[in-house]
Every structure is written in structure tokens, then in C-alpha cells.
N, C-alpha and C. Protein backbone atom coordinates (compact mmCIF):
# COMPACT_ATOMS: atom_id res chain seq x y z
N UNK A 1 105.88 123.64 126.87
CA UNK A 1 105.55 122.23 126.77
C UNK A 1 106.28 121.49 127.88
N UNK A 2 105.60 120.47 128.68
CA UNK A 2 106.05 119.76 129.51
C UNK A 2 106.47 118.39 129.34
N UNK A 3 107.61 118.24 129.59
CA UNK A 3 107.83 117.00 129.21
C UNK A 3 107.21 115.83 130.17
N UNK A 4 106.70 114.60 129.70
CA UNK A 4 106.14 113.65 130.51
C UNK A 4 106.85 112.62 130.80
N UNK A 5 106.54 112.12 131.80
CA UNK A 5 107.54 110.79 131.96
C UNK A 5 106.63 109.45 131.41
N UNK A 6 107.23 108.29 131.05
CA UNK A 6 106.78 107.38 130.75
C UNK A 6 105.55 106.66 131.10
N UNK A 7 105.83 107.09 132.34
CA UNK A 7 104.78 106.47 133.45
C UNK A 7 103.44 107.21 133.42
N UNK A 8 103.59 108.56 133.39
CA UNK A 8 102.86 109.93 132.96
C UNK A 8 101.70 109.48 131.93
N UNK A 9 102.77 109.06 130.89
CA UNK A 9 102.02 109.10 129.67
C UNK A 9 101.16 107.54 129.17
N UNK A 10 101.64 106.52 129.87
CA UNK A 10 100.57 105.02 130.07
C UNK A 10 99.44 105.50 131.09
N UNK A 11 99.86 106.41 132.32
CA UNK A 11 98.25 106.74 132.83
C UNK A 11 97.57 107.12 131.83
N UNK A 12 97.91 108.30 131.44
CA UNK A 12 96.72 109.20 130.88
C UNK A 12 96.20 107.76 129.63
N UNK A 13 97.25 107.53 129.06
CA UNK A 13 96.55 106.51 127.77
C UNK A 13 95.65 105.87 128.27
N UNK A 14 96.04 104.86 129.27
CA UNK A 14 94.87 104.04 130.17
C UNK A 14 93.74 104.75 130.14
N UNK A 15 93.37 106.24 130.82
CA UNK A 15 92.38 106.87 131.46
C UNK A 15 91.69 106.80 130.28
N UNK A 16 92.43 107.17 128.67
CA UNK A 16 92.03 106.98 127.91
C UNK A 16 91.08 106.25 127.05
N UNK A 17 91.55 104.94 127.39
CA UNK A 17 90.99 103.96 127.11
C UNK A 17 89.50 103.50 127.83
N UNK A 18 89.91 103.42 128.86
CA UNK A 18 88.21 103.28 129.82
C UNK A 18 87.69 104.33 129.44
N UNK A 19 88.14 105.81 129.35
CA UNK A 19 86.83 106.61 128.96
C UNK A 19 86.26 106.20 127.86
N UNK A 20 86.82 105.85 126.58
CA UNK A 20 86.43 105.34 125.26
C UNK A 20 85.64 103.80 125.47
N UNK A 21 85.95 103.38 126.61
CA UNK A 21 84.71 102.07 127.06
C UNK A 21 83.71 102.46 127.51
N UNK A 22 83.88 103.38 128.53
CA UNK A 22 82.47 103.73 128.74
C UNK A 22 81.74 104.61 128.27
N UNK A 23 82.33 104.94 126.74
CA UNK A 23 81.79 105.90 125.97
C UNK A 23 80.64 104.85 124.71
N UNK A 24 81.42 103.73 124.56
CA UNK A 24 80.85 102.51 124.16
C UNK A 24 79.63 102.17 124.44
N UNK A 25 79.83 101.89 125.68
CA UNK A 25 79.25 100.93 126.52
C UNK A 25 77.86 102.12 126.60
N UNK A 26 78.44 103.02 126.94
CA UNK A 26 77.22 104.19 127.15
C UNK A 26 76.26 104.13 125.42
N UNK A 27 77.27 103.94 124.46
CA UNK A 27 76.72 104.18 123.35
C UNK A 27 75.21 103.39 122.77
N UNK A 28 76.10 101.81 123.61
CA UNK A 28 75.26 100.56 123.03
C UNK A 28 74.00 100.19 123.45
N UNK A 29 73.82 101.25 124.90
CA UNK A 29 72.62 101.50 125.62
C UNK A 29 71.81 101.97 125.33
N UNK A 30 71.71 102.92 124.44
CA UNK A 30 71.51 104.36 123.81
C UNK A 30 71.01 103.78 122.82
N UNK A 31 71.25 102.79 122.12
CA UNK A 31 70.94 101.88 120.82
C UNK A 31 69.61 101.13 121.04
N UNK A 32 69.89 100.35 122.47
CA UNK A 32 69.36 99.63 122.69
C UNK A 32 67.99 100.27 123.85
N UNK A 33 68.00 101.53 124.47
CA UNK A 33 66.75 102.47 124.59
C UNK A 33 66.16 102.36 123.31
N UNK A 34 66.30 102.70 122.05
CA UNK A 34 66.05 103.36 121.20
C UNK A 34 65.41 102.07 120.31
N UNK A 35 65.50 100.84 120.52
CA UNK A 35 65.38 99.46 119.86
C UNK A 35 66.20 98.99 118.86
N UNK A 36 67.61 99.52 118.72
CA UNK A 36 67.97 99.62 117.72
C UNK A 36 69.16 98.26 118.00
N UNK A 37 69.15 97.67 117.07
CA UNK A 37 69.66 96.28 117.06
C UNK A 37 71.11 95.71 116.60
N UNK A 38 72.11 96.31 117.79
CA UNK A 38 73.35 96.65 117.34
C UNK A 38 74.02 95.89 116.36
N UNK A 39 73.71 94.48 116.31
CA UNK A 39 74.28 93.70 115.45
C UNK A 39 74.21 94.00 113.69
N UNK A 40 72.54 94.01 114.34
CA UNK A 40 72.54 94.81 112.49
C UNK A 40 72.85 96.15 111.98
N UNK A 41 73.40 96.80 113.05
CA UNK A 41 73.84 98.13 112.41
C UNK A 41 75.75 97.73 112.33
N UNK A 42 75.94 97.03 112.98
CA UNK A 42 77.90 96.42 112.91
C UNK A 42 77.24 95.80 111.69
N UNK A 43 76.97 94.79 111.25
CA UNK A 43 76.91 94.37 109.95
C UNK A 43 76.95 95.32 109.04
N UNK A 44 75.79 96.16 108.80
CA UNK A 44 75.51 97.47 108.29
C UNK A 44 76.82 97.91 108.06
N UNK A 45 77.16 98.64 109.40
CA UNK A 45 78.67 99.20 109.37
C UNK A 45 79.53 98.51 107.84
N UNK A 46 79.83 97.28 108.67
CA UNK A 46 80.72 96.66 108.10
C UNK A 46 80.55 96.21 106.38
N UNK A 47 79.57 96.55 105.92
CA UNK A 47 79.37 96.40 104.46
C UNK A 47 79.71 97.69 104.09
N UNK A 48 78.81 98.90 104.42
CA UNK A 48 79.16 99.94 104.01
C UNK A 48 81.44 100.34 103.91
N UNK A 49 81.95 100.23 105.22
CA UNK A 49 83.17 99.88 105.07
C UNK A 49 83.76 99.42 104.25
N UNK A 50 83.82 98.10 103.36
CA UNK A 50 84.12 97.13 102.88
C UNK A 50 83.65 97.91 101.24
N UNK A 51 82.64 98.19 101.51
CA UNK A 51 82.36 99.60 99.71
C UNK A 51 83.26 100.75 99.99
N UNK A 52 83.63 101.03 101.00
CA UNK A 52 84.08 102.46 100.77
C UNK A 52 86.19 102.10 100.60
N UNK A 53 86.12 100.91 101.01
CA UNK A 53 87.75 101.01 101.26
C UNK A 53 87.78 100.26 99.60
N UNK A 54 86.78 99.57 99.22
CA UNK A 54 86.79 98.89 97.90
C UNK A 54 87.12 100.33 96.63
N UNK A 55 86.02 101.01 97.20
CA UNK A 55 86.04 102.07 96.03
C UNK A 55 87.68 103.60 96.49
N UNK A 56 88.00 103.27 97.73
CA UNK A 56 89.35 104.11 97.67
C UNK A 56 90.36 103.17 97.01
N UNK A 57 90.12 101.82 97.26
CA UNK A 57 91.50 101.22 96.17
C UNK A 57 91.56 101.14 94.94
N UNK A 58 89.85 101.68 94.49
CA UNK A 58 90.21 101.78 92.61
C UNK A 58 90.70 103.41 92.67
N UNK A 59 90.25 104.11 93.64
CA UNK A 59 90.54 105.93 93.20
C UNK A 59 92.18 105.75 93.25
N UNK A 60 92.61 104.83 94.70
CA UNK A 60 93.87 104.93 94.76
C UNK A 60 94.70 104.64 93.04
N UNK A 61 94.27 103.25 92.61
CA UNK A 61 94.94 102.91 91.36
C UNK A 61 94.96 103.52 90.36
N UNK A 62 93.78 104.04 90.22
CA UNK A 62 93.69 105.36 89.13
C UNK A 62 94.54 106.27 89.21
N UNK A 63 94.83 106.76 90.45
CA UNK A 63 95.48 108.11 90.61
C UNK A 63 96.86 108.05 90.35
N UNK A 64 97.49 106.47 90.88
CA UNK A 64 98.62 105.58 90.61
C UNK A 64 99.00 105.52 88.66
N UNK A 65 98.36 105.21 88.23
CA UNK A 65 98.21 105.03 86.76
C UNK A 65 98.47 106.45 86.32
N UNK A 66 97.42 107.17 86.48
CA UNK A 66 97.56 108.35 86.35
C UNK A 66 99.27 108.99 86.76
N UNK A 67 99.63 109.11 87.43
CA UNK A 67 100.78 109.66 88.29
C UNK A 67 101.96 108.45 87.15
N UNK A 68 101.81 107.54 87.37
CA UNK A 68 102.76 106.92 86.02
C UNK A 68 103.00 107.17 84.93
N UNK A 69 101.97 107.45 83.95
CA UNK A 69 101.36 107.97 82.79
C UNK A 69 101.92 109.09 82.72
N UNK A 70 101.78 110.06 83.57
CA UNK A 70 102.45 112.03 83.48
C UNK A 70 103.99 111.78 83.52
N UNK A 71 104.65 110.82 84.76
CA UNK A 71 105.46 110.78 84.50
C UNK A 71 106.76 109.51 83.32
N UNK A 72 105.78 109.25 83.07
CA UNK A 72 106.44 108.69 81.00
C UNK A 72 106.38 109.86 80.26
N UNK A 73 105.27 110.66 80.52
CA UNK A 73 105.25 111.58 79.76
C UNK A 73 106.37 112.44 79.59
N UNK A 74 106.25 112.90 81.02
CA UNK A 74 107.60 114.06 81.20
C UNK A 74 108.97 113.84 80.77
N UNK A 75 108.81 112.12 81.33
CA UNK A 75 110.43 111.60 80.88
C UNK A 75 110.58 111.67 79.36
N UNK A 76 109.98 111.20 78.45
CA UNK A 76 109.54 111.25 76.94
C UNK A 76 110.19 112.99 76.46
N UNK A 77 109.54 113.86 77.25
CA UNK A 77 109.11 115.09 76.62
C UNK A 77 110.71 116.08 77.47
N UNK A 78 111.22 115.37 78.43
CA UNK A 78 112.74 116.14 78.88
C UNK A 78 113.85 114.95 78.10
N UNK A 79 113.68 114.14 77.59
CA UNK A 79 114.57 113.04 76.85
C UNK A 79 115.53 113.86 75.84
N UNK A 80 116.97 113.65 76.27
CA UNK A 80 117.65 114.53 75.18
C UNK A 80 117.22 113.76 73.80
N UNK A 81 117.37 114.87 72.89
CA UNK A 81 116.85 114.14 71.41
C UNK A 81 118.54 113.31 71.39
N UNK A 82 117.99 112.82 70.28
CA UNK A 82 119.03 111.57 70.11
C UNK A 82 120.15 112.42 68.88
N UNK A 83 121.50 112.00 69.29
CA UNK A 83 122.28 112.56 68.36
C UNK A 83 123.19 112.07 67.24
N UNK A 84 122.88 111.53 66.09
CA UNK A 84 123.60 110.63 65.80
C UNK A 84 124.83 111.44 65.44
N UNK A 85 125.97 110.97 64.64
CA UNK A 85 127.50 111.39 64.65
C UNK A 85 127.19 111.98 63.23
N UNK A 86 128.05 112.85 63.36
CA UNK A 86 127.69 114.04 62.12
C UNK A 86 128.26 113.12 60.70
N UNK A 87 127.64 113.51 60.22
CA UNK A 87 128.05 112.95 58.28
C UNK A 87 128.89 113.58 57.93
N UNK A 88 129.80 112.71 57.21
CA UNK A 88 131.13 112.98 56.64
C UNK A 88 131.09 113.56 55.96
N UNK A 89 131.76 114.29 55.36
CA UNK A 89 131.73 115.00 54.11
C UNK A 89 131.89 114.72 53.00
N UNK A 90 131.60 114.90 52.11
CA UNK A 90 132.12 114.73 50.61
C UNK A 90 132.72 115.18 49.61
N UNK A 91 134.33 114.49 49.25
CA UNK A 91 134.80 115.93 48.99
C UNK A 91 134.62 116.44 47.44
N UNK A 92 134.31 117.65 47.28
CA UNK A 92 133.45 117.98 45.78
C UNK A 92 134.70 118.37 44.64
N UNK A 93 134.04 117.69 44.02
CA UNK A 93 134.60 117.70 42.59
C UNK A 93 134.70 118.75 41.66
């Protein structure tokens, strides 16, 4: 492994970046050969998105609840039993 220098590593990111523009840019062309009407597919996008991050924050909470729930449980079920102080004796007659 080579280590990079700072400078090294903002080129390549840069190069990075414009390739991912003109990967875009190439994309939106491609859309627009095709008649396809980018706005309404970003809208599109963006609903579908907006359901899917909606429905990971109920799986998330569930799983949360869940993961709470096991552990009451466990704590409940490793809980030393309770000890009260031994009974006195009585002395027999």
C-alpha cells in the first residue's frame, strides 16, 4: 500500500467528481433521447424515497422496541431473587 500525500488524494477526489458530472450529465441526455422527462422521474424518485426511509423508521422502531423488550426480559429473568432475612426462631416448648 502506498501512502498518498494530501495533495495526491484532492486530485484524484476532484477527477472524481467531474467524472460523476459527466456521468450525470451523460445520464440526463440519455433520458432526454429517450423522451423521458427528468423532472418527473426526480419527483418520482423523490416520493418513492420519502416511502422507503418512512417505512425503515417504523422497521427501525420496531426492532428498537423489540431489542428493549428482550432486554427487560433478560434483566427480569438474571435478577437475583430477592432475599428476605431469615426467620427467627421459636423457641419450643
Amino acid at each position: 500500500m502506498t501512502n498518498k500525500t494530501p495533495e495526491e488524494i484532492m486530485r484524484e477526489a476532484e477527477a472524481l467528481i467531474e467524472q460523476t458530472l459527466q456521468s450525470l450529465e451523460a445520464t440526463s441526455e440519455i433520458y432526454r433521447e429517450h423522451g423521458l422527462d427528468l423532472e418527473k422521474l426526480n419527483a418520482l424518485e423523490d416520493k418513492y424515497r420519502a416511502e422507503a426511509e418512512a417505512l425503515f423508521r417504523q422497521d427501525m422502531e420496531a426492532l428498537e422496541r423489540e431489542v428493549a423488550e428482550e432486554a427487560a426480559r433478560l434483566s427480569f429473568a438474571n435478577a437475583a431473587p430477592r432475599t428476605t432475612s431469615p426467620r427467627r426462631l421459636r423457641n419450643m416448648i
